[in-house]
Protein backbone atom coordinates (compact mmCIF):
# COMPACT_ATOMS: atom_id res chain seq x y z
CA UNK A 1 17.19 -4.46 54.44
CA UNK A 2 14.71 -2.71 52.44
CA UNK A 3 16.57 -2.21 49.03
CA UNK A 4 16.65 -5.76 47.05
CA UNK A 5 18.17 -4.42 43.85
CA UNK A 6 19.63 -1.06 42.95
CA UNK A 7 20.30 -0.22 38.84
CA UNK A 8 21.78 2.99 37.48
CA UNK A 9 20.69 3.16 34.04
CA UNK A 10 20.43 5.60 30.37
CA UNK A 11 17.36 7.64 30.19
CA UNK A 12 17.84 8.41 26.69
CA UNK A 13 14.87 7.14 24.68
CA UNK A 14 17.12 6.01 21.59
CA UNK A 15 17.17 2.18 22.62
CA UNK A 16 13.59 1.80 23.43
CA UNK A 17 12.91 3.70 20.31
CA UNK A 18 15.28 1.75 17.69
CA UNK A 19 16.41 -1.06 19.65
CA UNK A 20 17.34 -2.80 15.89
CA UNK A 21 19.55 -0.15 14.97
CA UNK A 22 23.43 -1.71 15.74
CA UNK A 23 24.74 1.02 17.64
CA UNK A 24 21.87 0.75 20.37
CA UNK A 25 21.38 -2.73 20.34
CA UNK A 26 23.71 -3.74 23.11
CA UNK A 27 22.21 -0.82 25.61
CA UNK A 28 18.61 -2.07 24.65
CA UNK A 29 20.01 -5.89 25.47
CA UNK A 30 21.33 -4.46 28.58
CA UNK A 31 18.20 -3.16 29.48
CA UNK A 32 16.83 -6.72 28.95
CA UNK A 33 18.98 -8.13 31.17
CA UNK A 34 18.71 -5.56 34.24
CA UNK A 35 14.49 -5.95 33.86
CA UNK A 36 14.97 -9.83 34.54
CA UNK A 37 16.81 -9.36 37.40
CA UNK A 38 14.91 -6.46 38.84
CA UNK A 39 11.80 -8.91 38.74
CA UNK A 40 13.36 -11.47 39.96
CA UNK A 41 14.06 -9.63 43.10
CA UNK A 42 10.38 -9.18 44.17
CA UNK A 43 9.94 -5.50 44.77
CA UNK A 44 6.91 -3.52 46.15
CA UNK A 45 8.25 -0.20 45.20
CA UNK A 46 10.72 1.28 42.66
CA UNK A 47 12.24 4.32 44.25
CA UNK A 48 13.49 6.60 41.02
CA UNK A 49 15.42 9.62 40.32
CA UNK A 50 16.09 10.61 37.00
CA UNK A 51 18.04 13.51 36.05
CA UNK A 52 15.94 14.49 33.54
CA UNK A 53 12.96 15.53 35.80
CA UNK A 54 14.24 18.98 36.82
CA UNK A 55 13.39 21.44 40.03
CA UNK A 56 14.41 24.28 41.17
CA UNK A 57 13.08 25.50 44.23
CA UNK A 58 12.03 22.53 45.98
CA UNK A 59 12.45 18.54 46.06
CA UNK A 60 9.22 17.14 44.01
CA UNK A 61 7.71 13.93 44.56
CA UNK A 62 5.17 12.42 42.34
CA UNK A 63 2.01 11.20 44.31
CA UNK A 64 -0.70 11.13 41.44
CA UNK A 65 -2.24 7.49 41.82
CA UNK A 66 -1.42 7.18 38.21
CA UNK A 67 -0.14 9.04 35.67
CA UNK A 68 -1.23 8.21 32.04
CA UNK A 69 -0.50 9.77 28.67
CA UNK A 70 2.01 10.14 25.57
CA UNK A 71 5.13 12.02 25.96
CA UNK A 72 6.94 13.51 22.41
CA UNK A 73 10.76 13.63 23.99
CA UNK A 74 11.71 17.46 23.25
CA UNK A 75 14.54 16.29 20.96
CA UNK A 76 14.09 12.83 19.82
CA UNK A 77 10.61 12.96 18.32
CA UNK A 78 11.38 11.82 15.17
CA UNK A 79 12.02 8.41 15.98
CA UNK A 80 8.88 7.90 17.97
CA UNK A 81 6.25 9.10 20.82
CA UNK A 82 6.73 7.59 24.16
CA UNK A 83 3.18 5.97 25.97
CA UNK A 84 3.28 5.58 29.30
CA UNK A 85 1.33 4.33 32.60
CA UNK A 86 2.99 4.60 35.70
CA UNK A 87 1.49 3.88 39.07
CA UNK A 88 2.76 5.84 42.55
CA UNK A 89 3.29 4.25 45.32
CA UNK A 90 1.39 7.48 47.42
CA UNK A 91 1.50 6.49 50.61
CA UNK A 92 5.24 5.95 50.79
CA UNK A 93 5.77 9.18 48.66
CA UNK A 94 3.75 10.82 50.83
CA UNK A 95 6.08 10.17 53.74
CA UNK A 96 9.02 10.93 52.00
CA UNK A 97 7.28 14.29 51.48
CA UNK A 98 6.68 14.80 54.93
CA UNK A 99 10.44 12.94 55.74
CA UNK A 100 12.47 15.71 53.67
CA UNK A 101 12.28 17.76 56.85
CA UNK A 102 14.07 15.25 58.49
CA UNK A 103 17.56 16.33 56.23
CA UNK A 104 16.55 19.72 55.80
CA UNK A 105 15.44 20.06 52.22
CA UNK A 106 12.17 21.86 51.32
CA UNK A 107 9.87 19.59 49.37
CA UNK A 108 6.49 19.51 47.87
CA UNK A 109 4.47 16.63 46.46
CA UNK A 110 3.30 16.93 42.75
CA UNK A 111 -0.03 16.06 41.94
CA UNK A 112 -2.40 17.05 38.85
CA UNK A 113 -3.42 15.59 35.34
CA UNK A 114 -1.34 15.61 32.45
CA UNK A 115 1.57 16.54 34.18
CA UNK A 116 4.89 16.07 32.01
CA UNK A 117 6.91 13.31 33.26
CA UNK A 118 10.18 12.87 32.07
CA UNK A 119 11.33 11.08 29.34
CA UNK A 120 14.07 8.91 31.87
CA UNK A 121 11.76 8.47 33.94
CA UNK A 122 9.51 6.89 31.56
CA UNK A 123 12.35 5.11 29.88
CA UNK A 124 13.13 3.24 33.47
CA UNK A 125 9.36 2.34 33.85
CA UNK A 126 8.53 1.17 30.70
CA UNK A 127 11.82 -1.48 30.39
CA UNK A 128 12.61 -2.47 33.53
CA UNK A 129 8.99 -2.27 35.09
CA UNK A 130 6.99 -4.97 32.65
CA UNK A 131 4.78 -6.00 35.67
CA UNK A 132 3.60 -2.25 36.78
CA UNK A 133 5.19 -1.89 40.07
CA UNK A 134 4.36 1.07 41.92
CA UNK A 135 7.07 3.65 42.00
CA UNK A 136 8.56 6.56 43.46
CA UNK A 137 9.69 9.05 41.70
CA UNK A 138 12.08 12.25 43.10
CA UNK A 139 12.95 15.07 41.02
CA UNK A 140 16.88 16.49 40.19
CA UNK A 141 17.07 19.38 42.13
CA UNK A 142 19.35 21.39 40.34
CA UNK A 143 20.92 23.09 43.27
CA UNK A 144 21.22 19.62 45.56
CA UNK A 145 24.67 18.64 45.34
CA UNK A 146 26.07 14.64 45.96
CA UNK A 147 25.52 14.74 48.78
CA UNK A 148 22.13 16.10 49.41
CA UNK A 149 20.87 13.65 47.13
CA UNK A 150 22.62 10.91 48.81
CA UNK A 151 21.04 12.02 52.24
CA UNK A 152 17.60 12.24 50.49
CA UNK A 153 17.57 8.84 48.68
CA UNK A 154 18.55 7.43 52.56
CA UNK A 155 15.39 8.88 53.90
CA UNK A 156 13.45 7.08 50.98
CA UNK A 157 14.68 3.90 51.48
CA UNK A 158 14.23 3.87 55.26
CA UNK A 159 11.36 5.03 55.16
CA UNK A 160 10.55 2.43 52.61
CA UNK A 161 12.29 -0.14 55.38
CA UNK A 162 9.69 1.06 57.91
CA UNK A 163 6.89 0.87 55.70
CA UNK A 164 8.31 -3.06 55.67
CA UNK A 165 8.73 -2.80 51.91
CA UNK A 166 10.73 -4.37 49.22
CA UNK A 167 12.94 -1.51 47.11
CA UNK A 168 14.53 -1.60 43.60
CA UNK A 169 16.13 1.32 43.39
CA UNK A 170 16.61 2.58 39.77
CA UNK A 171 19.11 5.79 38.97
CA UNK A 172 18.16 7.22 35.29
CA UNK A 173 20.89 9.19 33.43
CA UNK A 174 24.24 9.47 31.72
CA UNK A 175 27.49 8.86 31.59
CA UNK A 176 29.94 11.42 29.24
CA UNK A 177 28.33 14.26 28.27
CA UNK A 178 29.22 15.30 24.56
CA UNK A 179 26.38 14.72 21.99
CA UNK A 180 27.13 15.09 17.90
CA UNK A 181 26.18 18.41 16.86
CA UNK A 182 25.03 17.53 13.51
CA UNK A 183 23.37 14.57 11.84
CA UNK A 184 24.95 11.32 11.90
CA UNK A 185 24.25 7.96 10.66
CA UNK A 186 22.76 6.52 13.52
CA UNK A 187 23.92 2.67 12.71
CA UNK A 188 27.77 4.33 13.08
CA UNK A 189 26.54 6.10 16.57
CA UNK A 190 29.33 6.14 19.15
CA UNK A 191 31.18 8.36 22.17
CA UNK A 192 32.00 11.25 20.42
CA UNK A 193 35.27 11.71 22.03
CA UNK A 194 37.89 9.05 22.49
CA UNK A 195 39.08 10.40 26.06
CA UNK A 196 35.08 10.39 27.01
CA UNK A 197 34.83 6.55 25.70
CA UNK A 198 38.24 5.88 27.97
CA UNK A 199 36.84 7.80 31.01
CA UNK A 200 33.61 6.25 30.85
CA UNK A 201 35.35 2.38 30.66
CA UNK A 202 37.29 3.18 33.00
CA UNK A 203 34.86 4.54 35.58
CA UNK A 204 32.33 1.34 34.82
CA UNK A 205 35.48 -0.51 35.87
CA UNK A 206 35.54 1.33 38.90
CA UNK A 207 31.87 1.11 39.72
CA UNK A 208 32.54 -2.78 39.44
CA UNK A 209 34.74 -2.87 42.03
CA UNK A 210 32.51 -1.69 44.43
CA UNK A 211 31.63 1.14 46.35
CA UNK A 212 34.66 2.58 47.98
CA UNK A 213 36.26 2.57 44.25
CA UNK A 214 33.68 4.37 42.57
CA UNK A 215 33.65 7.08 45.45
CA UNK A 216 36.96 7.66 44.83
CA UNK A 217 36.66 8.14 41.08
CA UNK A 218 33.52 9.27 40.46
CA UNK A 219 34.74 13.32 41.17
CA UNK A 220 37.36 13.04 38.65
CA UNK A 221 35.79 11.48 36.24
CA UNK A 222 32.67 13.51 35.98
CA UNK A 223 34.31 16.94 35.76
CA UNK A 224 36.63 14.62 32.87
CA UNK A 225 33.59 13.31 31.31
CA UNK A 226 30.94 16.40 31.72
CA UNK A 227 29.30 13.65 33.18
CA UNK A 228 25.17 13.97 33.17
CA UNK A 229 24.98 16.68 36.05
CA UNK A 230 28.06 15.32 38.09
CA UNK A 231 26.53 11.76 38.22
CA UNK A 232 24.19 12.96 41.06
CA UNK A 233 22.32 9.99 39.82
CA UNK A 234 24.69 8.06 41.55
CA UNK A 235 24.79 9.38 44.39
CA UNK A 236 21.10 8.54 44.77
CA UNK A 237 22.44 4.26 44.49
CA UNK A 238 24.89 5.35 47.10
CA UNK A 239 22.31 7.39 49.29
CA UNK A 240 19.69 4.10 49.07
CA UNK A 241 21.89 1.28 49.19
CA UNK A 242 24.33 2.43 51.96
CA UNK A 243 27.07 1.10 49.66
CA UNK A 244 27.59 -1.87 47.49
CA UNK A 245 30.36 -4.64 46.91
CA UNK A 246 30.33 -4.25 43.03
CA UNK A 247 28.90 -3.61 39.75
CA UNK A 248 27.61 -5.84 36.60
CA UNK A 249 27.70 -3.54 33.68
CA UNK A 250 24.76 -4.84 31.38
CA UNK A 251 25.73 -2.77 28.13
CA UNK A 252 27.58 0.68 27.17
CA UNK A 253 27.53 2.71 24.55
CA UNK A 254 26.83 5.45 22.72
CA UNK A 255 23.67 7.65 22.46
CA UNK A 256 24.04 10.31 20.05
CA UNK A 257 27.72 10.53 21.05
CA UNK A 258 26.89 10.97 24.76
CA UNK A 259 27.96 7.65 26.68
CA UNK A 260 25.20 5.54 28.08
CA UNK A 261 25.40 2.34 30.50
CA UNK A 262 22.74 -0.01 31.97
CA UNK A 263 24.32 -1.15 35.19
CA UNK A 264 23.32 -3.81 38.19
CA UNK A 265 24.67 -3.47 42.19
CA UNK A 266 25.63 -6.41 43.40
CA UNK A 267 24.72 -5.18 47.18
């Protein structure tokens, strides 16, 4: 099978940024953790979708050889800038181009200098990726639903599977949805809502459990939660992995108030 390791992960930039302050430290631990064992599974290819990378009119795919440059995050540029160097994997993005056809979406590869990648996106590269594996990246169609993006991540990673080529498959975005609305001390961060710190335990639970228990839950809880647009990011683990027999959740918490996690698939 193509896909050797599958993560669902926090693009906020907040633990990269300040991974010393206490209320990120477990998330940027977590991260830690999931980068050591996506290495140790020997991929060729990461095969991302981040939430934060948004279209509207057709499914993007990034085929630019390399993409180089500084990203200021659009709301947490106080606490740093965000360098990056990511390297495409073109020939397999190409194809999943081409392969959208296949499951009836529109798409259209994106290539040109300086264009803005997404803070997630760069997030997932820069903690899990230390040894510069290519990557493809697939944009959050806003009007794709579950399971659209479940059906397009399958293309990916078959087409990957043809291309006879190892996968980690990395999902970048949220859990709960509610961020403080006014300045907090960031060393006190957490969920800003007690029922949104419940729903999100509880659903981490679930994903644990494996893939038949988070299917059942995850509808509930992300219209509970506000969940980061309906957890389509998850749909996109589902979509690539075919399933999965449980979960290791690396670290939760809070960023900003919003809930966070850095999970593994045991697949």
């Amino acid at each position: 099978m193509a896909v050797v390791s599958a993560f669902l992960v926090s693009g906020s930039p907040l633990p990269m940024l300040k991974p010393e302050n206490p209320a990120w430290a477990g998330l940027a631990t977590g991260f830690g953790r999931a980068r050591d064992a996506l290495v140790a599974s020997k991929p060729d290819v990461l095969l991302v979708y981040s939430t934060q990378w948004i279209a509207v009119l057709d499914e993007l795919w990034q085929v630019r050889a390399r993409s180089v440059g500084v990203h200021v995050d659009e709301n947490w540029y106080e606490f740093g800038d965000l360098p990056f160097d990511i390297r495409a994997d073109v020939a397999l993005a190409e194809a999943c181009v081409a392969g959208c056809a296949g499951v009836g979406v529109s798409a259209k590869p994106v290539d040109y200098e300086d264009f803005p990648i997404d803070t997630g996106t760069i997030v997932a590269d820069t903690l899990l990726n230390p040894e510069r594996v290519p990557v493809v990246i697939a944009a959050n169609n806003v009007y794709h639903d579950f399971a659209t993006t479940e059906k397009l991540a399958a293309m990916a990673a078959a087409i990957a599977d043809a291309q006879g080529k190892r996968v980690a498959v990395v999902a970048v975005g949220g859990l709960s949805g509610a961020y403080f609305d006014r300045t907090i001390d960031i060393a006190t961060d957490h969920v800003r809502h007690e029922a949104d710190d419940a729903a999100n335990r509880a659903f981490l639970e679930a994903l644990t459990q494996g893939a038949d228990a988070a299917r059942a839950a995850v509808g509930d809880y992300a219209g509970a939660a506000k969940a980061d647009f309906g957890m389509k990011h998850l749909a996109w683990v589902f979509g690539a992995t075919g399933g999965f027999s449980g979960a290791v959740v690396h670290g939760y918490g809070a960023t900003y108030g919003a809930g966070a996690a850095v999970v593994e698939f045991r697949l």
